[in-house]
C-alpha atoms as a PDB file:
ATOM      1  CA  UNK A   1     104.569 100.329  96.812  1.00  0.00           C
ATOM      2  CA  UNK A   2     106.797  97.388  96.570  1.00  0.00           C
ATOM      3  CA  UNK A   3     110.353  99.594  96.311  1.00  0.00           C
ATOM      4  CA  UNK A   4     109.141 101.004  99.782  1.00  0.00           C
ATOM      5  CA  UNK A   5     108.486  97.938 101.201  1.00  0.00           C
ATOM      6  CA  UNK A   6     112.159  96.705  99.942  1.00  0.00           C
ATOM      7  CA  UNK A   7     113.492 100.019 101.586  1.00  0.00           C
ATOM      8  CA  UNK A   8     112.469  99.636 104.795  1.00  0.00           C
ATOM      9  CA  UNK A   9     111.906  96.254 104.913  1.00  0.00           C
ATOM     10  CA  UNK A  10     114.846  94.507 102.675  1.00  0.00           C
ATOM     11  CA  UNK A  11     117.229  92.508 105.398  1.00  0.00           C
ATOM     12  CA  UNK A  12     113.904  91.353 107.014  1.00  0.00           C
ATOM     13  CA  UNK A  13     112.731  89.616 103.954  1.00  0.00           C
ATOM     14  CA  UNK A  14     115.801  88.341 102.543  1.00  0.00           C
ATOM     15  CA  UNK A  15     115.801  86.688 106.296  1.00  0.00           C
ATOM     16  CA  UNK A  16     112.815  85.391 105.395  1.00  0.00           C
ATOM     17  CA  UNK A  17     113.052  84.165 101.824  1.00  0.00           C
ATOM     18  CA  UNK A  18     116.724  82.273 102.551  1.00  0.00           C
ATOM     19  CA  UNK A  19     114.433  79.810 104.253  1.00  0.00           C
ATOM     20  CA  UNK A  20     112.732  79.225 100.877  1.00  0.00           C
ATOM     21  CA  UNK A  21     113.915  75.963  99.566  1.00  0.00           C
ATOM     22  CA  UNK A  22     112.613  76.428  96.126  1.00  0.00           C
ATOM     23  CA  UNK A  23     114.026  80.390  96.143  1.00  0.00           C
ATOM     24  CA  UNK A  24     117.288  78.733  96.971  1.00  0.00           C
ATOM     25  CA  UNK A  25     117.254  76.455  94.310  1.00  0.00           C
ATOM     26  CA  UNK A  26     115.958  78.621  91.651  1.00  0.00           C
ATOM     27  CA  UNK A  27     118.337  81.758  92.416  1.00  0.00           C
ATOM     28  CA  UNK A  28     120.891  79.805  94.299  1.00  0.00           C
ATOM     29  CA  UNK A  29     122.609  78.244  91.055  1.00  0.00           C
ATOM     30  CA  UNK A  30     126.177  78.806  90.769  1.00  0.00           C
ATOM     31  CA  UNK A  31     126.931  79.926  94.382  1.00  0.00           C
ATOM     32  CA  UNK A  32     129.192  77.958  97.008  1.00  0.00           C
ATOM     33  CA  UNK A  33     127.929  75.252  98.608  1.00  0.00           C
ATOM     34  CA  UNK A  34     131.072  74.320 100.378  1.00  0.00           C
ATOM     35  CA  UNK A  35     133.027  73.979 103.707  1.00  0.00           C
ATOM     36  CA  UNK A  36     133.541  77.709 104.436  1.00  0.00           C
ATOM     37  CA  UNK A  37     129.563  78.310 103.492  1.00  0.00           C
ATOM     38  CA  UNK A  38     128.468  75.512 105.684  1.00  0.00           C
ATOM     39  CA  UNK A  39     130.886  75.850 108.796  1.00  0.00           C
ATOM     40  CA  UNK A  40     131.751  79.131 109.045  1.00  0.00           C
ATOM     41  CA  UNK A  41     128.501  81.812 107.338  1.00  0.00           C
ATOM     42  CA  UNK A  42     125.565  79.495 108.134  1.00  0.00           C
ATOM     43  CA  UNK A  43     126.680  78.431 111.902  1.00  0.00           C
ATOM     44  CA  UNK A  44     127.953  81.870 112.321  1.00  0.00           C
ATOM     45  CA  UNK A  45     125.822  84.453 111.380  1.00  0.00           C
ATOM     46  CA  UNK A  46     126.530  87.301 113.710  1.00  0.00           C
ATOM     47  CA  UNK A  47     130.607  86.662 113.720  1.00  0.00           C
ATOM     48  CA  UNK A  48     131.015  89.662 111.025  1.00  0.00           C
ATOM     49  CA  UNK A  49     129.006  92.371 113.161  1.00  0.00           C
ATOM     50  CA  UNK A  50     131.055  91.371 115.882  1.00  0.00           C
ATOM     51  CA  UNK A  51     134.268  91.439 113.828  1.00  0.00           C
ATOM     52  CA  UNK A  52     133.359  94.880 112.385  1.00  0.00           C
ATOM     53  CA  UNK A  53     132.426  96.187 116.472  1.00  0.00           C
ATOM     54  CA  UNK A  54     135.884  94.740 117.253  1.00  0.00           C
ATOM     55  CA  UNK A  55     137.660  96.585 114.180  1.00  0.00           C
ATOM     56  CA  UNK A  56     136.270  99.946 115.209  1.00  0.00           C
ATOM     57  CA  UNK A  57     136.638  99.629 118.706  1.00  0.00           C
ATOM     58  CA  UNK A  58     140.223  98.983 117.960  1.00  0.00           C
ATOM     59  CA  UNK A  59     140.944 101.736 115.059  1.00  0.00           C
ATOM     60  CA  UNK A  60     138.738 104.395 116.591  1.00  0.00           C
ATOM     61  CA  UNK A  61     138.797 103.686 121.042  1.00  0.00           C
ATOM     62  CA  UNK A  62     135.155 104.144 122.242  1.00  0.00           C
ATOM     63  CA  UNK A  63     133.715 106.450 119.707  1.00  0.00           C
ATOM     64  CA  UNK A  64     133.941 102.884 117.521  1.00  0.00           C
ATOM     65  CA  UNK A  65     130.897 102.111 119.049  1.00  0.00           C
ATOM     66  CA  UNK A  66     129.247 104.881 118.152  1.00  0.00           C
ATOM     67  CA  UNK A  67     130.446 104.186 114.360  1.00  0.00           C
ATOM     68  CA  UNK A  68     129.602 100.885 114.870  1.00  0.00           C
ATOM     69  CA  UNK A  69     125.719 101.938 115.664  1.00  0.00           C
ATOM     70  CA  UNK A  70     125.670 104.367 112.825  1.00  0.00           C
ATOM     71  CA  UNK A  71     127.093 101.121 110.653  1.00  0.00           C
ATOM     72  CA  UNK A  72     124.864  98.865 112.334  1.00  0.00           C
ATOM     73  CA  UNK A  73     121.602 101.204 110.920  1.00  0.00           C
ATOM     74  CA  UNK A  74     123.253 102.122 107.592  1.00  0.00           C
ATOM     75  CA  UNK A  75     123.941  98.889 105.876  1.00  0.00           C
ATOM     76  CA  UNK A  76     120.667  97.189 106.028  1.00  0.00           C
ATOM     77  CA  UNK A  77     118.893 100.247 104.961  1.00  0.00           C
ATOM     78  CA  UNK A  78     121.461 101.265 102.382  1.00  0.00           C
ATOM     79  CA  UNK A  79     122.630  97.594 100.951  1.00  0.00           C
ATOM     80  CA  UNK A  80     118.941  96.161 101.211  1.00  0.00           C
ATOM     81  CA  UNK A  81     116.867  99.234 101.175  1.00  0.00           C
ATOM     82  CA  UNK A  82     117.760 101.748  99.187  1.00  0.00           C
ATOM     83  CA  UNK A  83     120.198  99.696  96.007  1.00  0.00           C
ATOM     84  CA  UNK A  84     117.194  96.817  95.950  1.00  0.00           C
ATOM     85  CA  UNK A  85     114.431  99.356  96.241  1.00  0.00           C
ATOM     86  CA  UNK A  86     116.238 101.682  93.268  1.00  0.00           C
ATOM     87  CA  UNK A  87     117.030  98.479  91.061  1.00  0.00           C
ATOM     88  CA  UNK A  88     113.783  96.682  91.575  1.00  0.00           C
ATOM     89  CA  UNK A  89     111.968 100.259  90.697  1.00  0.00           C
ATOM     90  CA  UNK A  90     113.764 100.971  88.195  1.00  0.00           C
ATOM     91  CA  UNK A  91     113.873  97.705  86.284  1.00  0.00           C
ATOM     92  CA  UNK A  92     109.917  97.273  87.132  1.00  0.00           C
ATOM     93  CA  UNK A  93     109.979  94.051  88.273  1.00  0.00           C
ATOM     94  CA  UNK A  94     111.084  92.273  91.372  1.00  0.00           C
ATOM     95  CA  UNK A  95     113.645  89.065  92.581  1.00  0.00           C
ATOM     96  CA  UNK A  96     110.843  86.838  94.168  1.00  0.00           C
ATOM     97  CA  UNK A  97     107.368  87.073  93.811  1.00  0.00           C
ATOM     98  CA  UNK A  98     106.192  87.505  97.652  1.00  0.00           C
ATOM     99  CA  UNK A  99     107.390  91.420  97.209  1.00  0.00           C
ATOM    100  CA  UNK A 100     104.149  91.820  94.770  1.00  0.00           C
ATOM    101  CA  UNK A 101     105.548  94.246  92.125  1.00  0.00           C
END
């Protein structure tokens, strides 16, 4: 079942679709295409887990990491699992075609 597959498998293929040319094109229009997007998010993909490890370490001493983890597992399977899987289920359809709805 597709909405399983988006589940467990949501950050993974949005990983793999953003390489898509034609998926970026077609579902890309409208969104920022400037200095910030190109300099900072592309080169820097990892620079807001580390931010967020560095935010808990500092509000929380050690046990941050240990929030960190937990935050670590919870947004991919919450953000890309479980709100994509419920909206692509419920609407009966999916975003790009290589999730075979």
């Amino acid at each position: 079942m597709a909405s399983t597959r988006c589940l467990f498998d949501g950050t993974k293929l949005y990983r793999i679709e953003a390489k898509n040319t034609a998926t970026l094109v077609k579902y890309g229009h409208g969104t920022p295409d400037d200095w910030i997007e190109r300099n900072l998010y592309s080169q820097h993909v990892m620079l807001g887990i580390g931010i967020m490890l560095a935010i808990d370490l500092v509000l929380f001493g050690p046990i941050g990491f240990l929030i960190w983890g937990i935050q670590m597992l919870w947004i991919p399977f919450f953000a890309a699992g479980v709100i994509n899987g419920a909206g692509h289920s419920t609407s009966g359809g999916c975003t790009f075609a290589f999730w075979r709805c």
